[in-house]
Each structure stands twice: as structure tokens, then as C-alpha cells.
Protein backbone atom coordinates (compact mmCIF):
# COMPACT_ATOMS: atom_id res chain seq x y z
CA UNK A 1 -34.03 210.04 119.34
CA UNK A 2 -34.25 210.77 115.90
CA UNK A 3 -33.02 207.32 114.05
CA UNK A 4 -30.78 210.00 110.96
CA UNK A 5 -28.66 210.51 114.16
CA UNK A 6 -28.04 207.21 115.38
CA UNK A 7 -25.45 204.89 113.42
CA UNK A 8 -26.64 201.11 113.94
CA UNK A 9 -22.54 200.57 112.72
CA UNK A 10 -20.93 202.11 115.32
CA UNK A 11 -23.95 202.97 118.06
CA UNK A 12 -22.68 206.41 118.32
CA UNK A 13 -24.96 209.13 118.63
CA UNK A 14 -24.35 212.10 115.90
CA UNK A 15 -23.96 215.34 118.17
CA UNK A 16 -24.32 217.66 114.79
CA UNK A 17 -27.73 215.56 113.64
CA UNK A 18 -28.74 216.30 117.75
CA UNK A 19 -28.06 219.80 118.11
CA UNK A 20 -29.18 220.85 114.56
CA UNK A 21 -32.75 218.85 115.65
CA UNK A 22 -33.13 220.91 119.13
CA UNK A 23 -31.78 224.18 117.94
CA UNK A 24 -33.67 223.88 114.47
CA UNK A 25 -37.36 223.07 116.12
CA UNK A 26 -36.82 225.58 118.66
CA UNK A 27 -36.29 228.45 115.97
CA UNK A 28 -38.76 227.54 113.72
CA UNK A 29 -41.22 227.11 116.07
CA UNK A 30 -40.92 230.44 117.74
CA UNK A 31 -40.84 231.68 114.20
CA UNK A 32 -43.79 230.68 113.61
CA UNK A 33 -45.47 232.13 117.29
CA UNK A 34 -43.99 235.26 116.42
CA UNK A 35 -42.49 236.26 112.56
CA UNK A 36 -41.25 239.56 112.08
CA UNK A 37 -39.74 240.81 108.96
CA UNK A 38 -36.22 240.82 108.13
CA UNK A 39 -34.47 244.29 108.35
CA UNK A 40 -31.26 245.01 106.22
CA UNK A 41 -28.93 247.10 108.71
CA UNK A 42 -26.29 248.07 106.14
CA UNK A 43 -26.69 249.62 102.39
CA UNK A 44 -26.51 246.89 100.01
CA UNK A 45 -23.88 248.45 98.33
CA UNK A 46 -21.89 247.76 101.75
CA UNK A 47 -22.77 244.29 101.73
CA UNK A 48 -21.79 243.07 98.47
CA UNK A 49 -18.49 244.69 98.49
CA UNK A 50 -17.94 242.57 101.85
CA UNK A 51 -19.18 239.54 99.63
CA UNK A 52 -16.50 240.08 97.47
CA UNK A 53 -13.74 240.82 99.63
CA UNK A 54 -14.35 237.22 101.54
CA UNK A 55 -14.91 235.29 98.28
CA UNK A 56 -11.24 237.21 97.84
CA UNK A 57 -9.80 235.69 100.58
CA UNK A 58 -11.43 232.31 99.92
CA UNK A 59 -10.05 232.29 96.62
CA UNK A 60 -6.41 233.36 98.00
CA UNK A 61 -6.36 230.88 100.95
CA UNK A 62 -7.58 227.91 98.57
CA UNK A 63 -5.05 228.48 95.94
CA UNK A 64 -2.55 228.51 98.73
CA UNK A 65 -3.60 225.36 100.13
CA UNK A 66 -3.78 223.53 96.55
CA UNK A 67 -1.21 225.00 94.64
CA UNK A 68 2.05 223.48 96.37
């Protein structure tokens, strides 16, 4: 067990720090065994407008939530 994911305070084992250590080594290792370049699927013009419709809503739903 990693020690980052163990808290000596509370002897609780971090399920995030866990998860993010067996998922992470597991991609980047079979990365590495086989890399393949990274394919765009949509124009770029496509993209960025979906960029700035959810930094939109972001925007909308965190004024809402700070603005009482």
C-alpha cells in the first residue's frame, strides 16, 4: 500500500489515492506497450463552441449558487 493513501490519524485507507494508483499504472503502462496517436473525431470548430457553451453553464450555475 502506497503510504500517500494511508492516514496514520485516522488509519483509514484513501479509496480515491487507491483507485487513481491501480487505474493510473494500468493505463500508462499499456500506453507504453502499445501508443497510438490521438485522433480528433469532431472539427475543431465543433469542439470549441461546446467549450464555450459548458463554461456558459458553469458560469450560470455558479452565479446562481453564490449570488443569493
Amino acid at each position: 500500500m502506497n503510504a500517500a493513501a494511508f492516514s496514520s490519524q485516522t488509519r483509514t485507507v484513501s479509496p480515491v489515492l487507491l483507485l487513481r494508483k491501480r487505474v493510473g499504472l494500468g493505463l500508462v503502462s499499456h500506453w507504453n506497450d502499445n501508443p497510438e496517436p490521438f485522433a480528433w473525431t469532431k472539427p475543431a470548430d465543433e469542439i470549441l463552441n461546446k467549450v464555450a457553451r459548458g463554461q456558459a453553464t458553469l458560469d450560470r450555475i455558479t452565479k446562481s449558487a453564490t449570488h443569493h
